[in-house]
Protein backbone atom coordinates (compact mmCIF):
# COMPACT_ATOMS: atom_id res chain seq x y z
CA UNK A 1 18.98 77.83 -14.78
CA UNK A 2 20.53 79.89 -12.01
CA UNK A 3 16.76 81.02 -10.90
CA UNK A 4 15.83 77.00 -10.68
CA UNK A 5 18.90 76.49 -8.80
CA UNK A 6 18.17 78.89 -6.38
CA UNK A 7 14.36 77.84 -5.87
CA UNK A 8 15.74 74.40 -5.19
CA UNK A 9 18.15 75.73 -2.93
CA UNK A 10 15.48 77.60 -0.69
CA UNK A 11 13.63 74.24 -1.03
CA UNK A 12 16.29 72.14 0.60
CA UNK A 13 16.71 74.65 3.59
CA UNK A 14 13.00 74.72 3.95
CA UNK A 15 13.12 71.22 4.02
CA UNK A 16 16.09 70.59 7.09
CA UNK A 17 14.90 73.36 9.46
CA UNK A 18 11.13 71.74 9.37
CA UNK A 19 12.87 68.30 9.56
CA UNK A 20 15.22 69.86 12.41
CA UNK A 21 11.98 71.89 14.08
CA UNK A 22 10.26 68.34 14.45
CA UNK A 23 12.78 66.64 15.91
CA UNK A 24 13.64 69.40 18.51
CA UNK A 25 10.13 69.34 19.00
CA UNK A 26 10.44 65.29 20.08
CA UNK A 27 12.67 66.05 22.06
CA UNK A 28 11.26 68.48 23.75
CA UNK A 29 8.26 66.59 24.14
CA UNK A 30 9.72 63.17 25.52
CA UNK A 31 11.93 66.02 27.78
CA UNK A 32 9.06 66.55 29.18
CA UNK A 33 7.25 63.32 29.91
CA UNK A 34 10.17 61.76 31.40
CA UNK A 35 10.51 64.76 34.15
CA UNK A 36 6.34 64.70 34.66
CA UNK A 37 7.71 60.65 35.48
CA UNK A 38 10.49 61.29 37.66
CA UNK A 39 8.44 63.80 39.42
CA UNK A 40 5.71 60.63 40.17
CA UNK A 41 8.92 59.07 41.25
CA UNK A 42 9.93 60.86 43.72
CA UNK A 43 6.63 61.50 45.46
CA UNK A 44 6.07 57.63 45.57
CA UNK A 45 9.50 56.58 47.17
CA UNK A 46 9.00 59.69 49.44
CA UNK A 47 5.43 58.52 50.43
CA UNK A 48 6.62 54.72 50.80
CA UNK A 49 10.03 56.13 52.57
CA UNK A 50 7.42 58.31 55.09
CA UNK A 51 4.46 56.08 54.98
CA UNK A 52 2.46 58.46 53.64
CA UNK A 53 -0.24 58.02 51.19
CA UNK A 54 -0.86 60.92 49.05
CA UNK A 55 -4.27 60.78 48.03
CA UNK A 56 -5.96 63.58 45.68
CA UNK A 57 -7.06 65.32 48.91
CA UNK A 58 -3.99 64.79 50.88
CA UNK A 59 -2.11 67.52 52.96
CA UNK A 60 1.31 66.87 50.69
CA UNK A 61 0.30 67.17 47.43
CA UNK A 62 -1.94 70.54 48.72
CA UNK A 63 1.45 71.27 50.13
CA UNK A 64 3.66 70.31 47.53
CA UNK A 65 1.75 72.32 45.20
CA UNK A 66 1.84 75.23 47.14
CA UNK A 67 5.72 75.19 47.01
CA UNK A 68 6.59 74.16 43.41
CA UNK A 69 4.38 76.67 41.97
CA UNK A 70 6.27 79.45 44.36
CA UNK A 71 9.72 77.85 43.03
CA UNK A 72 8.84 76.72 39.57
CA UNK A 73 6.38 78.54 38.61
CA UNK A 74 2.78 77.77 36.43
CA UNK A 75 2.16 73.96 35.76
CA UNK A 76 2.06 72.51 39.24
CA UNK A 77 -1.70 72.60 40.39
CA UNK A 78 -2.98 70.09 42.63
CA UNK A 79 -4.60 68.32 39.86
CA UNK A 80 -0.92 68.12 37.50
CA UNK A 81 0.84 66.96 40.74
CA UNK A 82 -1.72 64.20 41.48
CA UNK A 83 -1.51 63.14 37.53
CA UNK A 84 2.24 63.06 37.57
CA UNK A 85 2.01 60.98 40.63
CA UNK A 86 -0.61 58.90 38.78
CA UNK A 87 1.88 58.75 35.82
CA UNK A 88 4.31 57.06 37.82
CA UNK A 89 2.13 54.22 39.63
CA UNK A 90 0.32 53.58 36.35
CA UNK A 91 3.90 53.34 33.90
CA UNK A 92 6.15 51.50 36.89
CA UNK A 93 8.56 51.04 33.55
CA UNK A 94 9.46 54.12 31.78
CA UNK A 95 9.64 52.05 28.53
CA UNK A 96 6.54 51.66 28.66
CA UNK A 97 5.69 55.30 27.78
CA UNK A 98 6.15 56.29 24.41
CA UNK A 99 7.50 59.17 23.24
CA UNK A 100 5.19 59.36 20.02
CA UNK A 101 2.31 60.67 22.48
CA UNK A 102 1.99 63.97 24.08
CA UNK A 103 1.78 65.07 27.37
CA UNK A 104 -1.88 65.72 27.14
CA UNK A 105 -2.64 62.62 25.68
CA UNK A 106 -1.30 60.92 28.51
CA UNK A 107 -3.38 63.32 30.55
CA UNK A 108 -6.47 62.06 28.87
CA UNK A 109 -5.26 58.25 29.27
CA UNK A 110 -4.39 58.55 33.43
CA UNK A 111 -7.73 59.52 33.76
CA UNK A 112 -9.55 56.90 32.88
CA UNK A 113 -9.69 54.10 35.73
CA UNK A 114 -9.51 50.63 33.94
CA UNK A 115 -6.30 49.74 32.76
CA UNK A 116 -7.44 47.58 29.89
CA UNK A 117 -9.30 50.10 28.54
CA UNK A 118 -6.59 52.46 28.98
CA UNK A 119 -4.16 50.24 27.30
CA UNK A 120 -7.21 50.20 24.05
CA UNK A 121 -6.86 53.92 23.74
CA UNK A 122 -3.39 54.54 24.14
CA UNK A 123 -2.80 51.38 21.32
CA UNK A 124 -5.52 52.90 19.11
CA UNK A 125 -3.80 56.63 19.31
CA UNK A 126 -0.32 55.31 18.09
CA UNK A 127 -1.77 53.40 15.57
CA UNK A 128 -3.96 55.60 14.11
CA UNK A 129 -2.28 59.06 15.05
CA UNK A 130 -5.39 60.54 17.08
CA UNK A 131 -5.39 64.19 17.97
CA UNK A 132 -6.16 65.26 21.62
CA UNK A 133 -9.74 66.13 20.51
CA UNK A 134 -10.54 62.71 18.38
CA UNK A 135 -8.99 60.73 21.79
CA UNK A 136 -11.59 62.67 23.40
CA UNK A 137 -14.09 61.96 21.06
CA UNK A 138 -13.41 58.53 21.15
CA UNK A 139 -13.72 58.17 24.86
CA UNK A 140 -16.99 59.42 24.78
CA UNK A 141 -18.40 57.75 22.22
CA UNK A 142 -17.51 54.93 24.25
CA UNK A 143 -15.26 53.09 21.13
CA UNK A 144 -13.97 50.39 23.27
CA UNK A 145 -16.93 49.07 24.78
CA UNK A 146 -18.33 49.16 21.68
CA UNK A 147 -15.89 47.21 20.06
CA UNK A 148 -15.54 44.83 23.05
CA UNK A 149 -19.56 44.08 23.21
CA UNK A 150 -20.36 40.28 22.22
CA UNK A 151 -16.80 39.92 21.71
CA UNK A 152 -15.26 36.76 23.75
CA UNK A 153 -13.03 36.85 26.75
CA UNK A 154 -9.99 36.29 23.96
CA UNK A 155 -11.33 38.99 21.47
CA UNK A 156 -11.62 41.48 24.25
CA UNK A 157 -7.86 40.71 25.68
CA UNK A 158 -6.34 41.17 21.96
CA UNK A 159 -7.92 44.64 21.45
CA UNK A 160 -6.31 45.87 25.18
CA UNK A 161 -3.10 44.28 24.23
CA UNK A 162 -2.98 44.84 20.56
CA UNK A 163 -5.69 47.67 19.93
CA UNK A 164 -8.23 47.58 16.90
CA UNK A 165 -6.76 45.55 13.82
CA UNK A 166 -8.10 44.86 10.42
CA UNK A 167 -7.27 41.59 9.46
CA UNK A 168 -10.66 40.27 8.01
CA UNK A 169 -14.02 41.91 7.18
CA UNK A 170 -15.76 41.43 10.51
CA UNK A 171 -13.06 43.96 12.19
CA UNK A 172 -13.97 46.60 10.00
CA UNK A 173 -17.44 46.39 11.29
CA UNK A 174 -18.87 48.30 14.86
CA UNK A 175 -22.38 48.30 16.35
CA UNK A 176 -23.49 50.31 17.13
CA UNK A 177 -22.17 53.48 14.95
CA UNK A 178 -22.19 56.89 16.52
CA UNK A 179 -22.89 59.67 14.89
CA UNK A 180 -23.78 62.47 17.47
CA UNK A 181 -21.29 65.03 15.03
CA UNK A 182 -24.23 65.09 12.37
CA UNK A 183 -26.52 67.95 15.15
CA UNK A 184 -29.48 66.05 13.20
CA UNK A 185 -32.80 67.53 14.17
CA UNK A 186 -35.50 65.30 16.25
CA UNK A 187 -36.87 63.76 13.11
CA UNK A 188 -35.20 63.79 9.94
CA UNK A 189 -35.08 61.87 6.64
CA UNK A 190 -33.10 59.12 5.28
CA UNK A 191 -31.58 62.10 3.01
CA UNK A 192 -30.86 64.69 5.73
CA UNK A 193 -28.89 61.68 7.69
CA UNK A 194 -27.22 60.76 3.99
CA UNK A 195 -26.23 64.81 3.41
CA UNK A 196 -25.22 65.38 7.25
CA UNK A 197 -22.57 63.16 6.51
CA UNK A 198 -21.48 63.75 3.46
CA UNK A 199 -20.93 67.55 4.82
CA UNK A 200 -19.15 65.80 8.25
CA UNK A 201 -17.57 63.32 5.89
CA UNK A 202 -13.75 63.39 7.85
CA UNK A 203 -15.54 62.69 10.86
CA UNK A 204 -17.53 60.46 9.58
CA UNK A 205 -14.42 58.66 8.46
CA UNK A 206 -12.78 58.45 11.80
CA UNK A 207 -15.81 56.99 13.10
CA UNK A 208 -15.52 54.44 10.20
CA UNK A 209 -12.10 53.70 11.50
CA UNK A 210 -8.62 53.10 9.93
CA UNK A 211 -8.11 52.58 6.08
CA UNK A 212 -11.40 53.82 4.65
CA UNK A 213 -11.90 56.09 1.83
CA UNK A 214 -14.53 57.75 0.07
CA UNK A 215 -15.68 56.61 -3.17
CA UNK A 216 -19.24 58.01 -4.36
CA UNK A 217 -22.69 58.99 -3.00
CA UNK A 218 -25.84 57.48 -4.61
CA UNK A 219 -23.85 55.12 -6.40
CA UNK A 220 -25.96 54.19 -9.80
CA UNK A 221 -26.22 50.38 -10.68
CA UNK A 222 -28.19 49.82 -14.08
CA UNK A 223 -30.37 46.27 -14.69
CA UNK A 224 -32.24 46.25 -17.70
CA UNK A 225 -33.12 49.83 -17.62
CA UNK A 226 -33.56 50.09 -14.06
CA UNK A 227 -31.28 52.25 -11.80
CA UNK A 228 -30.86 51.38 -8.53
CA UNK A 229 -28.80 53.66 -5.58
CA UNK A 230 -26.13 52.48 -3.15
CA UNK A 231 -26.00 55.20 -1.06
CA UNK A 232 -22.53 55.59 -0.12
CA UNK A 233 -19.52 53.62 -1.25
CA UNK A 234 -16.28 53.64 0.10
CA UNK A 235 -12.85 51.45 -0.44
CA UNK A 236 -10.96 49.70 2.11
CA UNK A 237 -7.15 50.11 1.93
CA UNK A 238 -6.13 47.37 3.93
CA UNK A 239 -8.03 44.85 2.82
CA UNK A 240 -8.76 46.04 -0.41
CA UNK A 241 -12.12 46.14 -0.92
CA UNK A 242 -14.87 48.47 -1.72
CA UNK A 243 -17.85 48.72 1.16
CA UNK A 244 -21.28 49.50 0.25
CA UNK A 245 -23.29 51.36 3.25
CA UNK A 246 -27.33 51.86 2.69
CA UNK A 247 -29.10 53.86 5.48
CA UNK A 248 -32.21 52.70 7.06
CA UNK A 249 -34.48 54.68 9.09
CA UNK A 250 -36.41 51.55 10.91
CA UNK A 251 -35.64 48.33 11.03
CA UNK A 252 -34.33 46.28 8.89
CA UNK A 253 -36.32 44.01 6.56
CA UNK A 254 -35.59 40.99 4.12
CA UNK A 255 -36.30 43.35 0.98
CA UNK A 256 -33.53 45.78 2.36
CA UNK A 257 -31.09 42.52 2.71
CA UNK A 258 -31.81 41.71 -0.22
CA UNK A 259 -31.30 44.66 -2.43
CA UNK A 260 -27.86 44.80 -0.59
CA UNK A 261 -26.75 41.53 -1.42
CA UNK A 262 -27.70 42.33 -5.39
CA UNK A 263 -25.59 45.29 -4.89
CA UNK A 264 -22.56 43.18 -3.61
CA UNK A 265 -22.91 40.58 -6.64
CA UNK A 266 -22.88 43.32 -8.79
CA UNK A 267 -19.47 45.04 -7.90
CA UNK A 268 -18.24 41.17 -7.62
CA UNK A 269 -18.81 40.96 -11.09
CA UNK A 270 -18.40 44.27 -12.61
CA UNK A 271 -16.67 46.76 -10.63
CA UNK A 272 -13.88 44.62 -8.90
CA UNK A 273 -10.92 44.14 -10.62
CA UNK A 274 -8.23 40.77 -9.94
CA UNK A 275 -6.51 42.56 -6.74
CA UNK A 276 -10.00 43.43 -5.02
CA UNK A 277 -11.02 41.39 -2.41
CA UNK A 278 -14.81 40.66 -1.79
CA UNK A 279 -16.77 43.42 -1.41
CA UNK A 280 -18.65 44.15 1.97
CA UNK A 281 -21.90 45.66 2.60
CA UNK A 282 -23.23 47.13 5.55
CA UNK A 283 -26.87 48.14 6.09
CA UNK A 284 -27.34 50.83 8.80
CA UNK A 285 -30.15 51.25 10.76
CA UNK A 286 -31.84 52.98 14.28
CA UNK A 287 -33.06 49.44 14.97
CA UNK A 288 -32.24 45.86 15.23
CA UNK A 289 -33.99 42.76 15.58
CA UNK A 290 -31.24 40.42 16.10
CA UNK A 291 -33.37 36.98 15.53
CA UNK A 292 -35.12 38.35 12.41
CA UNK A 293 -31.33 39.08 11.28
CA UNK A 294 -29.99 36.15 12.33
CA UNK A 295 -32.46 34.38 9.58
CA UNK A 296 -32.52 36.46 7.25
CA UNK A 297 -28.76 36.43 6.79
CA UNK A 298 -28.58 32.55 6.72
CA UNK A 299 -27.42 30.80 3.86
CA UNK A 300 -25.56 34.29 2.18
CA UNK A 301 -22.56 33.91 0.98
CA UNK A 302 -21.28 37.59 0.81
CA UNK A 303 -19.82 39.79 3.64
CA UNK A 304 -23.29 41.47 4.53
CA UNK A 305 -23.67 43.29 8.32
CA UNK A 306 -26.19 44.71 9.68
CA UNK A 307 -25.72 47.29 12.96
CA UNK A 308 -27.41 50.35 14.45
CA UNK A 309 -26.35 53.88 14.55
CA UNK A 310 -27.46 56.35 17.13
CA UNK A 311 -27.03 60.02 16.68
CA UNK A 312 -26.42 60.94 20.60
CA UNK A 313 -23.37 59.60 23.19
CA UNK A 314 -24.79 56.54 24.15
CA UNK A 315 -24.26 56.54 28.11
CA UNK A 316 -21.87 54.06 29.52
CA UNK A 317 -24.37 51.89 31.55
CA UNK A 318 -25.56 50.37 28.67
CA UNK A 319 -22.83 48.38 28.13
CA UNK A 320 -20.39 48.37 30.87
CA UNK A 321 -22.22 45.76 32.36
CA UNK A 322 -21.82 43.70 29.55
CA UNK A 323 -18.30 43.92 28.86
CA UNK A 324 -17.20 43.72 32.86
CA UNK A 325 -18.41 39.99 32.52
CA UNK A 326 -16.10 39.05 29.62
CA UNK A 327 -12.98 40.90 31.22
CA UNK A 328 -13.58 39.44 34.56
């Protein structure tokens, strides 16, 4: 009894000086953020006071580098000055900023020019608790703009102000996917893409987005003595329901729909239980013919998508244009 007490004991302490260690650790960080602010302060009002503009090439910041690094040491380059500057003129209201985030994720944020897209990522890494590297990721992959693409003027303002939330099955959904993680070779087969992600499965995940787990690979549904595959199943947390993904090669035909929408009256009748939703199935493909799509989706009642995956960053041309018109 005394040796249990004592484990439990040790336990405790363990427990407060990791709970203390990440709150000093808070503290430390917003410590930090707010003086990386004030420091933007001050070299606005002085530049407004002077008339002075201090542009990234600019004789004070060159200057003002040159001296806080001689009287404060590392961490005052001409690039952290002009970001702390930047800090300032982009967060007017220190409540704005919020403590949750780092001091390199906001380095990540200031450097991207558009304020509604900024306002996306930094909503989308509080809410789903990115790392540095997945914010990274993310940026590259171009998430917003895929998100925001045939989305209305409306749509597009709720994910700046709001970020990416799953209230119905259509939000769950992107297209196109990106999977540039899986290093798949120049041609492949529909099993190489299947196994690439089962072996890059977390990433794979985040790419999903928020609230997805895995369920099974090559999931086996039995009619009459004939087996038929879903090739990867997975259950939706907040909306509670399971979503079937088949990969596709080509395109897309009615056969393919088809199958799917067998496989989504099947776990409608068999698998859910009374606090599942409707399941969801999405169809994955490297092409897309949105007409032949468009009719062969009509008239089906279940939650059935179709989008395209690439496996390489898709570049940002393709669909800047395309979103500038709805936020303009």
């Amino acid at each position: 009894m005394q040796k249990k007490n004592y484990v439990e004991l040790v336990k405790n302490i363990e427990i407060l000086l990791k709970s203390a260690r990440k709150t000093i650790l808070k503290s430390v960080n917003l410590t930090l953020i707010r003086t990386y602010w004030e420091v933007g302060e001050e070299i606005v009002q002085f530049e407004q006071k002077n008339k002075e503009r201090a542009e990234y090439g600019s004789r004070l910041l060159n200057k003002l580098s040159e001296d806080l690094r001689l009287k404060c040491g590392r961490g005052f380059s001409k690039s952290n000055v002009y970001l702390m500057r930047l800090f300032y003129l982009k967060y007017k209201k220190f409540q704005t900023v919020s403590g949750k985030l780092s001091g390199s994720h906001y380095v990540e944020l200031l450097v991207i020019d558009e304020d509604s897209t900024r306002s996306f990522y930094e909503k989308q890494c509080l809410r789903e608790n990115w790392s540095i590297r997945e914010l990274q990721r993310q940026k590259k992959s171009l998430l917003f703009e895929r998100l925001a693409f045939k989305k209305n003027k409306k749509e597009v303002s709720a994910l700046v102000n709001k970020g990416k939330i799953e209230e119905k099955e259509e939000d769950i959904v992107k297209d196109p996917y990106i999977l540039e993680f899986l290093g798949l070779p120049e041609k492949y087969t529909e099993r190489q893409l299947e196994q690439k992600i089962i072996e890059n499965l977390q990433k794979f995940l985040l790419e999903l987005g928020k609230g997805f787990t895995f369920v099974s690979r090559q999931y086996r549904i039995t009619l009459n003595n004939t087996h038929f595959y879903v090739d990867l199943v997975f259950y939706h947390r907040i909306l509670k329901c399971f979503v079937l993904i088949d990969l596709k090669l080509n395109k897309v035909n009615h056969t393919d729909i088809g199958q799917m929408n067998m496989y989504l009256n099947y776990f409608k009748e068999e698998i859910n239980t009374k606090e599942d939703s409707a399941p969801v199935g999405i169809i994955l493909s490297t092409e897309k013919d949105s007409l032949f799509i468009k009719y062969a989706l009509g008239g089906i009642s279940n939650k059935l998508f179709v989008s395209k995956y690439k496996v390489y960053l898709p570049k940002k041309e393709e669909l800047e244009k395309e979103i500038g018109k709805m936020i303009n």
